[in-house]
N, C-alpha and C. Protein backbone atom coordinates (compact mmCIF):
# COMPACT_ATOMS: atom_id res chain seq x y z
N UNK A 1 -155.46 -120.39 71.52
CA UNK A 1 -155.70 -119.15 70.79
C UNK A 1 -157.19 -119.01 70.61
N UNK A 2 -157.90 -117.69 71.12
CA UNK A 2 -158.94 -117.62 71.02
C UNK A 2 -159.55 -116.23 70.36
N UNK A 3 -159.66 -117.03 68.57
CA UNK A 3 -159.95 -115.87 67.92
C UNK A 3 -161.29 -115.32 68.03
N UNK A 4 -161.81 -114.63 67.77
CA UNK A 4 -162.89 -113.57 68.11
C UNK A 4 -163.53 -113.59 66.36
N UNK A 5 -164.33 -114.10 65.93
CA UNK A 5 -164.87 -113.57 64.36
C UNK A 5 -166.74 -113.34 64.39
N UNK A 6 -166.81 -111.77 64.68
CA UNK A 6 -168.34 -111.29 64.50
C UNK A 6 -168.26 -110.91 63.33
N UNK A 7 -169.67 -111.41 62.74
CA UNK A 7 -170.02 -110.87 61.20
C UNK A 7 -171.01 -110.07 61.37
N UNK A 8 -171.31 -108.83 60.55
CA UNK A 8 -172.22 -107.45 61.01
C UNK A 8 -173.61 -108.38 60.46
N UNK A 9 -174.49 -107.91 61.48
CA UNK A 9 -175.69 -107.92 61.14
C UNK A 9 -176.51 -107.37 59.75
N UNK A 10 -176.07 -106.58 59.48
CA UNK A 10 -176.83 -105.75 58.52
C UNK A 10 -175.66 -105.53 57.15
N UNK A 11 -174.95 -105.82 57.40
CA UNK A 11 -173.38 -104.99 56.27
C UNK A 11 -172.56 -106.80 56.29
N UNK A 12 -172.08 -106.58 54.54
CA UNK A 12 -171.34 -107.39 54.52
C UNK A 12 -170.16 -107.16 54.85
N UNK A 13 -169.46 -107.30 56.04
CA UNK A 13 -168.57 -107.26 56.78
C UNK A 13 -168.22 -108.29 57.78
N UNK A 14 -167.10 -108.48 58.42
CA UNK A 14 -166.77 -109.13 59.59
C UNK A 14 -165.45 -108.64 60.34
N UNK A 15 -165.65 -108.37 61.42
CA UNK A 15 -164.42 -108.04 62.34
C UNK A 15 -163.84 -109.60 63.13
N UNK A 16 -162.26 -109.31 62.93
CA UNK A 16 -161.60 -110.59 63.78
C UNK A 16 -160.77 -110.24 64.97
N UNK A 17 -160.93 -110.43 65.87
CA UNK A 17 -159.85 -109.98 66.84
C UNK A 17 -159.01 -111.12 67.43
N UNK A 18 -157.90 -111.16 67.56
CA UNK A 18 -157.13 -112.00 67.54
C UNK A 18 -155.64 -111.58 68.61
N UNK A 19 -156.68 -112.22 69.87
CA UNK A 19 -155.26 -111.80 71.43
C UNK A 19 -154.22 -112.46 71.42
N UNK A 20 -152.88 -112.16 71.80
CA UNK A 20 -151.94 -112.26 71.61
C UNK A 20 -151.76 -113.13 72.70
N UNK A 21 -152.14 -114.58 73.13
CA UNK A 21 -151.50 -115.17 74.10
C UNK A 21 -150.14 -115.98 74.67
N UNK A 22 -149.18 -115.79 74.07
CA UNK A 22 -147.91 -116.17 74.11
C UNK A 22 -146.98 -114.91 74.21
N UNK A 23 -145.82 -115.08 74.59
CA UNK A 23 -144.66 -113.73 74.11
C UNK A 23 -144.36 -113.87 72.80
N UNK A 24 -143.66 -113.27 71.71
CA UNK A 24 -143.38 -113.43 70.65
C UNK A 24 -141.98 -112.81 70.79
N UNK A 25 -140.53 -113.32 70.94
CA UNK A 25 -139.22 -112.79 71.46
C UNK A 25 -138.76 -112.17 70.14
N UNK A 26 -139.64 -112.94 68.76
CA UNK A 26 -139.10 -111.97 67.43
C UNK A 26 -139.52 -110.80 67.37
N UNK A 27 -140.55 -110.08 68.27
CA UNK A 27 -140.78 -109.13 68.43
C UNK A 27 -140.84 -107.88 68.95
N UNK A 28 -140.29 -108.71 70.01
CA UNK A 28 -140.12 -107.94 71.38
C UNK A 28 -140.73 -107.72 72.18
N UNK A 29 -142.11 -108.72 72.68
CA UNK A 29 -143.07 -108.46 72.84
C UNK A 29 -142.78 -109.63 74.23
N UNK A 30 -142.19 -109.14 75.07
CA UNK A 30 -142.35 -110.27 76.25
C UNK A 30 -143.58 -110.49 77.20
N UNK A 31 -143.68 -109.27 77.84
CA UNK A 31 -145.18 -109.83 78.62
C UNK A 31 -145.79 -108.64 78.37
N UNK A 32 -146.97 -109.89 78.28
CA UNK A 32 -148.07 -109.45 77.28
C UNK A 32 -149.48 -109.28 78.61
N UNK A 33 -149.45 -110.04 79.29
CA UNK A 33 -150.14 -109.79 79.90
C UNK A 33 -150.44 -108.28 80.71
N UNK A 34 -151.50 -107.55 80.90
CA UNK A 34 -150.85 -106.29 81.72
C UNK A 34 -152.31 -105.88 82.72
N UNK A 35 -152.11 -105.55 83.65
CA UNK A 35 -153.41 -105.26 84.38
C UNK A 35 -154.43 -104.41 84.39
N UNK A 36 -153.84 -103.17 83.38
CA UNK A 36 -154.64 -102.35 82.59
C UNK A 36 -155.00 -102.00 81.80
N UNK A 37 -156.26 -101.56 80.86
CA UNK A 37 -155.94 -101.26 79.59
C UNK A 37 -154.90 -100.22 79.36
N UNK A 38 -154.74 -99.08 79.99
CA UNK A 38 -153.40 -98.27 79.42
C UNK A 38 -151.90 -98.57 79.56
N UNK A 39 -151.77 -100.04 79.84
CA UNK A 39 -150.85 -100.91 80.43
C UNK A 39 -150.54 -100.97 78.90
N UNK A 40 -151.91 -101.77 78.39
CA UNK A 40 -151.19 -102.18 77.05
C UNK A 40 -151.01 -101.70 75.79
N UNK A 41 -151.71 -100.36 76.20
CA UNK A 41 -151.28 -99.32 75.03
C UNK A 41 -149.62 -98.90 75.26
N UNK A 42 -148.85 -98.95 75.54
CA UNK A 42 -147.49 -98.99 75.70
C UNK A 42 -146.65 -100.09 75.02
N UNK A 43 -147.52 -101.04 74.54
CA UNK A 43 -147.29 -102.92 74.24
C UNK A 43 -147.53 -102.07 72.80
N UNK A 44 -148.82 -101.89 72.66
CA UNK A 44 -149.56 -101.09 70.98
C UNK A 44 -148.50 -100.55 70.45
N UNK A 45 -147.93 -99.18 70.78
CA UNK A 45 -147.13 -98.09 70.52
C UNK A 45 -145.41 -99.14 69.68
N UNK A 46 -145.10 -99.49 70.59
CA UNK A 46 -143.73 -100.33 70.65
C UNK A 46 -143.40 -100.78 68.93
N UNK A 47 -142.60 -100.86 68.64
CA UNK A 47 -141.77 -100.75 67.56
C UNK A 47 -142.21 -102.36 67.16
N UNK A 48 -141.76 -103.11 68.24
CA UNK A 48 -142.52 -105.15 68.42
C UNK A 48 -143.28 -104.76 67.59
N UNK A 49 -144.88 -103.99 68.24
CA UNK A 49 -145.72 -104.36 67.90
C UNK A 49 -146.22 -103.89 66.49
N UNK A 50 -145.48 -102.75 66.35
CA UNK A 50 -146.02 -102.58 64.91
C UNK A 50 -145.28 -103.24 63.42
N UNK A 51 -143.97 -103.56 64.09
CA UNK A 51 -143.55 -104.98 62.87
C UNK A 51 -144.46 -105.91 63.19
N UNK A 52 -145.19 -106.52 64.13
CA UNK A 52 -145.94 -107.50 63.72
C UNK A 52 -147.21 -107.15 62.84
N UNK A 53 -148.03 -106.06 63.50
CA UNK A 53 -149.16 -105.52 62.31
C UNK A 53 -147.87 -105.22 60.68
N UNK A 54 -147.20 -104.80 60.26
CA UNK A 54 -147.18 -105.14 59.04
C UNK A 54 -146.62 -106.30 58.53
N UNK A 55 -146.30 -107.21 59.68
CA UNK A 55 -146.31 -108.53 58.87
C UNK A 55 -147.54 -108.98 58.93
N UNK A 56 -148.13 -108.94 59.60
CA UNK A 56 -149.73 -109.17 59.29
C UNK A 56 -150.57 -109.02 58.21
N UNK A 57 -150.31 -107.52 57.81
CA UNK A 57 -150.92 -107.08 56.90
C UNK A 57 -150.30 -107.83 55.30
N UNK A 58 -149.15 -108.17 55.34
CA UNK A 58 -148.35 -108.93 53.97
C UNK A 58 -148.97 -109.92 53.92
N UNK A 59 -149.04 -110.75 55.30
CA UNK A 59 -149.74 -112.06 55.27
C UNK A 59 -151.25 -112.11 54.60
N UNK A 60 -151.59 -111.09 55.72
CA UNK A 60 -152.98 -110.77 55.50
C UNK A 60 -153.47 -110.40 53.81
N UNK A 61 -152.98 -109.85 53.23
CA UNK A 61 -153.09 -109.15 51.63
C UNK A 61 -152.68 -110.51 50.65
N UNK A 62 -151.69 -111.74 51.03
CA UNK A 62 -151.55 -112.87 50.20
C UNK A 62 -152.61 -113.50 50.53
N UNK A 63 -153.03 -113.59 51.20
CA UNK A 63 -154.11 -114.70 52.13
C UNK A 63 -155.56 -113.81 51.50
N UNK A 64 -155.95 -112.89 51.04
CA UNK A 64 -157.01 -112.66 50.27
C UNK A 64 -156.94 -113.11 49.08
N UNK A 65 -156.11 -112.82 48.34
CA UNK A 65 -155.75 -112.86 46.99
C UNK A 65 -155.78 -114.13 46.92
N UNK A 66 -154.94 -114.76 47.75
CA UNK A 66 -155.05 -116.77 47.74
C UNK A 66 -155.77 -116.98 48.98
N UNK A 67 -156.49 -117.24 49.12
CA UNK A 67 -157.70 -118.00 50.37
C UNK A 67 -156.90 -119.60 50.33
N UNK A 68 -156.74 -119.96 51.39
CA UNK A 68 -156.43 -121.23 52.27
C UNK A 68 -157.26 -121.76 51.42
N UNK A 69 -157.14 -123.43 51.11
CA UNK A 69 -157.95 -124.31 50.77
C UNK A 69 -159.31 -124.72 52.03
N UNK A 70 -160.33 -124.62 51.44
CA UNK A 70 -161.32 -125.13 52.10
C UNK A 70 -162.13 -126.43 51.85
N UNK A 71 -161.85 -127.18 52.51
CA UNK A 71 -162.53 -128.79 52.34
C UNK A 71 -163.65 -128.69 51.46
N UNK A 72 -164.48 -128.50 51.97
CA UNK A 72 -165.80 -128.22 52.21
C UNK A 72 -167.01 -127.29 51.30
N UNK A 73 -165.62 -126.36 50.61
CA UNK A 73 -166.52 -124.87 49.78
C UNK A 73 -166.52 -125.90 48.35
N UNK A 74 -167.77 -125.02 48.09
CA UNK A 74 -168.28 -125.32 46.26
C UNK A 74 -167.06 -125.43 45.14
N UNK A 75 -165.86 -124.45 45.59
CA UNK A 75 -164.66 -124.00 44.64
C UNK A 75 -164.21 -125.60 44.69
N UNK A 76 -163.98 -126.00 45.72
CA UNK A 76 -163.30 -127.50 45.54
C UNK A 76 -163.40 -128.54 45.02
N UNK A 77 -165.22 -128.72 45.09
CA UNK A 77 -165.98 -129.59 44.59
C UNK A 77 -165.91 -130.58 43.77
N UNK A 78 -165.52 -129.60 42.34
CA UNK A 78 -164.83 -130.33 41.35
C UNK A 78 -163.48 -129.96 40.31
N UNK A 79 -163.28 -130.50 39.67
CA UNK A 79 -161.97 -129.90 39.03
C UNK A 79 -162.42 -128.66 37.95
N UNK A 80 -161.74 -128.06 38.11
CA UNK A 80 -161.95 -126.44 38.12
C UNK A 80 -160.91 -125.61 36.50
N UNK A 81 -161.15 -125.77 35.35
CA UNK A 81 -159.83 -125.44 35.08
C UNK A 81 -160.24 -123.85 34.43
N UNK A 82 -160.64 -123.34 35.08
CA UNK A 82 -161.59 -121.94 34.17
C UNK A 82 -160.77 -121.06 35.28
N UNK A 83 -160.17 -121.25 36.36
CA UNK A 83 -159.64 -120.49 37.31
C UNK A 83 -160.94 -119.51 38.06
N UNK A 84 -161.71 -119.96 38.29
CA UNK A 84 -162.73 -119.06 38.69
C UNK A 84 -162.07 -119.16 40.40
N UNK A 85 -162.64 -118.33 40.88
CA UNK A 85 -162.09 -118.19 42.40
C UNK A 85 -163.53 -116.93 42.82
N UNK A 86 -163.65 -117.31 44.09
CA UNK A 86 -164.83 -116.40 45.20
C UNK A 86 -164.06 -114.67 44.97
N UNK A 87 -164.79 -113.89 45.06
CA UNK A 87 -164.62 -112.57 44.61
C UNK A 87 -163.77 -112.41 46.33
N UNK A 88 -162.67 -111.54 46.00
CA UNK A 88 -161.78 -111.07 46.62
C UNK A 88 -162.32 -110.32 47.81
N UNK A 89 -161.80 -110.43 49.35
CA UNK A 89 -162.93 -109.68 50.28
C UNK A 89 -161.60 -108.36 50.50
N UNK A 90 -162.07 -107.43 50.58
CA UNK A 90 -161.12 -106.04 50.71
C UNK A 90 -160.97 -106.05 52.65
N UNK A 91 -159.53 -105.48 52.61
CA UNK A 91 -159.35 -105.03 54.24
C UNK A 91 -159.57 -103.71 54.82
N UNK A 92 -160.52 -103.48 55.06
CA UNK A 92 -160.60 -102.08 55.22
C UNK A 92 -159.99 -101.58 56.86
N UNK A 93 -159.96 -102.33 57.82
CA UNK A 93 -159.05 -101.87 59.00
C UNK A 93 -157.96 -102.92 59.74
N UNK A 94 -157.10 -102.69 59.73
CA UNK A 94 -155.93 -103.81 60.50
C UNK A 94 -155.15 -102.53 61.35
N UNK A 95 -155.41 -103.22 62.81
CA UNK A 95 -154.83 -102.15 64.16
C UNK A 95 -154.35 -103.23 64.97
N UNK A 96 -153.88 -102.42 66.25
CA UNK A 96 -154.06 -103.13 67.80
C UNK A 96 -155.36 -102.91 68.21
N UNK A 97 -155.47 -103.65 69.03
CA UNK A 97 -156.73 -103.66 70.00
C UNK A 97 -155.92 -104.27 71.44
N UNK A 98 -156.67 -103.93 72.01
CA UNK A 98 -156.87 -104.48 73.54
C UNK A 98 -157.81 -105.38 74.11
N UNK A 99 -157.04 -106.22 73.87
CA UNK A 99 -158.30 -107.84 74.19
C UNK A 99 -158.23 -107.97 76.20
N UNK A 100 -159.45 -107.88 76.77
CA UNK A 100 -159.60 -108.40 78.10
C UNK A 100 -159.51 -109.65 77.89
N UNK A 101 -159.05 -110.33 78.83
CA UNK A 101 -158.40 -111.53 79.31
C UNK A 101 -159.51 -111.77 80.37
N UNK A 102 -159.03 -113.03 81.49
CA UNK A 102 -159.19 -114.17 82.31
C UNK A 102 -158.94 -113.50 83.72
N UNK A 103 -159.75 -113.19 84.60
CA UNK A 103 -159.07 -112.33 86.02
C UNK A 103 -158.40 -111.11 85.73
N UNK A 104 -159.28 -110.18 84.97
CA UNK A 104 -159.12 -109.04 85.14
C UNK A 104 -157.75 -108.50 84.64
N UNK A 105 -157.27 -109.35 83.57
CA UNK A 105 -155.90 -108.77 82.66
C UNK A 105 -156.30 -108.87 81.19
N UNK A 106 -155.21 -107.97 80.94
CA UNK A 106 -155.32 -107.38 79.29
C UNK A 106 -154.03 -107.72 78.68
N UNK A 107 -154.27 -107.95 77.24
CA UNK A 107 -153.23 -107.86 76.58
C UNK A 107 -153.50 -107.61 75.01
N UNK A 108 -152.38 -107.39 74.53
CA UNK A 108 -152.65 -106.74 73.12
C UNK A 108 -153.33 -107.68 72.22
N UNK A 109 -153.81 -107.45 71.13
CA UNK A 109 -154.62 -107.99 69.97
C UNK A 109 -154.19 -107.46 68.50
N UNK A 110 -154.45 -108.03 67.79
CA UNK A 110 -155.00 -108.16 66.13
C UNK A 110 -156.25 -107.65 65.92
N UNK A 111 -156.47 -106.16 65.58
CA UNK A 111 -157.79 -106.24 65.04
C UNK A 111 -158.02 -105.93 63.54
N UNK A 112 -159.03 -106.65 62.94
CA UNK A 112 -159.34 -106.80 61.48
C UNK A 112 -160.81 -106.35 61.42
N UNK A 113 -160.58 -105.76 59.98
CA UNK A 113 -162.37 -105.60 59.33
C UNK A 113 -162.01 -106.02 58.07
N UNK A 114 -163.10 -107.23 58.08
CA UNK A 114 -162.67 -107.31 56.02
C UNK A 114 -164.30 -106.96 55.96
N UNK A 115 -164.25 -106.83 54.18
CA UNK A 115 -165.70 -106.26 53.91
C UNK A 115 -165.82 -107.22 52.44
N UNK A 116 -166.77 -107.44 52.41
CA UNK A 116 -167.54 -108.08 50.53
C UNK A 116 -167.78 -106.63 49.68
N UNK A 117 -167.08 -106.50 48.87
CA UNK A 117 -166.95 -105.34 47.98
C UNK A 117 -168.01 -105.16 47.33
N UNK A 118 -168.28 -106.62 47.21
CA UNK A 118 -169.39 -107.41 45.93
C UNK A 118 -170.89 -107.79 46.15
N UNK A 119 -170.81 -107.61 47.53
CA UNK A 119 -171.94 -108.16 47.63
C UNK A 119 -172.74 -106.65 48.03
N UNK A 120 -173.99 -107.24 48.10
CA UNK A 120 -175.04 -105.73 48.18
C UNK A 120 -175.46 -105.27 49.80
N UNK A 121 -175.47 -103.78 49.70
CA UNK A 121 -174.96 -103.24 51.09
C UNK A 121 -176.52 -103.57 51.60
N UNK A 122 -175.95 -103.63 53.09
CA UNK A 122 -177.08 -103.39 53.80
C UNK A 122 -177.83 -105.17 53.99
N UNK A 123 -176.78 -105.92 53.76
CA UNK A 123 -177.66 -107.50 53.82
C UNK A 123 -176.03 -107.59 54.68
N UNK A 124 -176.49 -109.26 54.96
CA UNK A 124 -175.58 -109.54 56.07
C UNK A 124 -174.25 -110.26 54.12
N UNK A 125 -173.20 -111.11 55.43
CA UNK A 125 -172.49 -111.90 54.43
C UNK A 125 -173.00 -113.21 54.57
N UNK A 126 -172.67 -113.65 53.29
CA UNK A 126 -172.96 -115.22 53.08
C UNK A 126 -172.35 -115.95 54.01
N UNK A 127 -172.58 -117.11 54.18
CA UNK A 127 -172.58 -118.27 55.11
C UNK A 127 -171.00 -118.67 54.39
N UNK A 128 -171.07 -118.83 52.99
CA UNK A 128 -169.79 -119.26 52.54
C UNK A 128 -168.30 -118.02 52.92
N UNK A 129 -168.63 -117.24 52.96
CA UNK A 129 -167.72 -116.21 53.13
C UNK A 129 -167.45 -116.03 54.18
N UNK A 130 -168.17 -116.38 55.34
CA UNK A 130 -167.81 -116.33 56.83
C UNK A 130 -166.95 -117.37 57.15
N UNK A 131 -166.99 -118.42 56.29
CA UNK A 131 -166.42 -119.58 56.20
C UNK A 131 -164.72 -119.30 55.95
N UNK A 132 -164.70 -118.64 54.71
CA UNK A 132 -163.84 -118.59 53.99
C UNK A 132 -163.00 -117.52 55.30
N UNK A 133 -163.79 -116.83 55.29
CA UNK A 133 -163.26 -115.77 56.83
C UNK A 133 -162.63 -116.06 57.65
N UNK A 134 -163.16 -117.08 58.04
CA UNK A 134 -162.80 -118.05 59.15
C UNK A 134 -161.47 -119.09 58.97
N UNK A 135 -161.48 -119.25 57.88
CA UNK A 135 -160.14 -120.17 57.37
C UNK A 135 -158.90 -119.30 57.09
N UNK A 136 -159.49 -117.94 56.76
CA UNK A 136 -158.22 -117.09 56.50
C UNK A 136 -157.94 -116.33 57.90
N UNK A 137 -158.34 -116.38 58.81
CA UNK A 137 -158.11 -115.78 60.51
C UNK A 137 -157.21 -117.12 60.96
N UNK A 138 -157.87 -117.85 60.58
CA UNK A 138 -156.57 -119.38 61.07
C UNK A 138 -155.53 -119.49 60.44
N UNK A 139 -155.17 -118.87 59.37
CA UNK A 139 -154.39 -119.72 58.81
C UNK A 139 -153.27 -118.00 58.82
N UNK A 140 -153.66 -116.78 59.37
CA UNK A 140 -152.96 -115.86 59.43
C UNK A 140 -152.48 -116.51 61.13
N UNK A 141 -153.21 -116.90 61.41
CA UNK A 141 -152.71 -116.91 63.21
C UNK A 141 -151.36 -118.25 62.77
N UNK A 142 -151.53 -118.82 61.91
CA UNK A 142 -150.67 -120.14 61.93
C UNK A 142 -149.52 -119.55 61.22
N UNK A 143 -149.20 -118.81 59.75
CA UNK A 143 -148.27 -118.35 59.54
C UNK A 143 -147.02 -117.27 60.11
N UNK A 144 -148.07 -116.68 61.69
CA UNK A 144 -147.63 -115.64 61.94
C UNK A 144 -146.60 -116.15 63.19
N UNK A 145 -147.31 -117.88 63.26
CA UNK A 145 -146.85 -118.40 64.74
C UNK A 145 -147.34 -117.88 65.76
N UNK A 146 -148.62 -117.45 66.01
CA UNK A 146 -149.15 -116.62 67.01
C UNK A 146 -150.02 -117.88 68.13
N UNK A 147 -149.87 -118.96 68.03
CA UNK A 147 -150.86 -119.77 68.07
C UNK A 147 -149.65 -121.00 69.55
């Protein structure tokens, strides 16, 4: 699984794109592979694919609210009993996309924009939040079984 996570240069934001490399038979989504992009807008459209974007999005909306444990972040550090938690990142787009592939094939995608509500426009995002970004793109690809 080869997720895709750019963070904007200038805006606290980050887009994830996330290609669909397996079939998913709970979905209906058998081959995925297709040789065109308007191949796989037909894959997009499909009834499959849009139960999976709103299970995504359920996943996706618990998985802000609760962020995956991170080894590594300050929150863990030490014992915590004040409940403080990293300010909530908002979703502002969840679609299909059309991810190019390996020899000239396509297949459908996950695309995401989360944004820092909180933080001040026009600067990039923190190092910790790309982090945190990054743990919550894994851990949607792992609940969803996409992986």
């Amino acid at each position: 699984m080869s997720i895709r996570i750019i963070a904007d240069v200038n805006q606290p934001s980050a887009t994830i794109e996330i290609p669909l490399d397996k079939p998913l038979p709970d979905y209906d989504l058998d081959q995925l592979e297709q040789p065109t992009p308007r191949d796989v807008d037909f894959i997009l459209v499909s009834q499959g694919f849009r139960d999976l974007v709103d299970d995504a999005r359920g996943v996706l909306m618990d998985l802000l609210v609760h962020p995956p444990f991170q080894a590594g972040s300050p929150e863990n550090a030490k014992l915590d009993f004040t409940h403080s938690k990293p300010p909530a990142l908002e979703l502002v787009q969840l679609t299909g996309a059309i991810c190019p592939g390996d020899d000239e094939v396509y297949r459908p995608g996950l695309w995401i924009v989360l944004s820092d509500p909180h933080a001040k426009t026009k600067t990039a995002m923190p190092a910790a939040t790309q982090d945190r970004i990054h743990c919550i793109a894994g851990e949607l690809v792992k609940r969803l079984q996409l992986e």
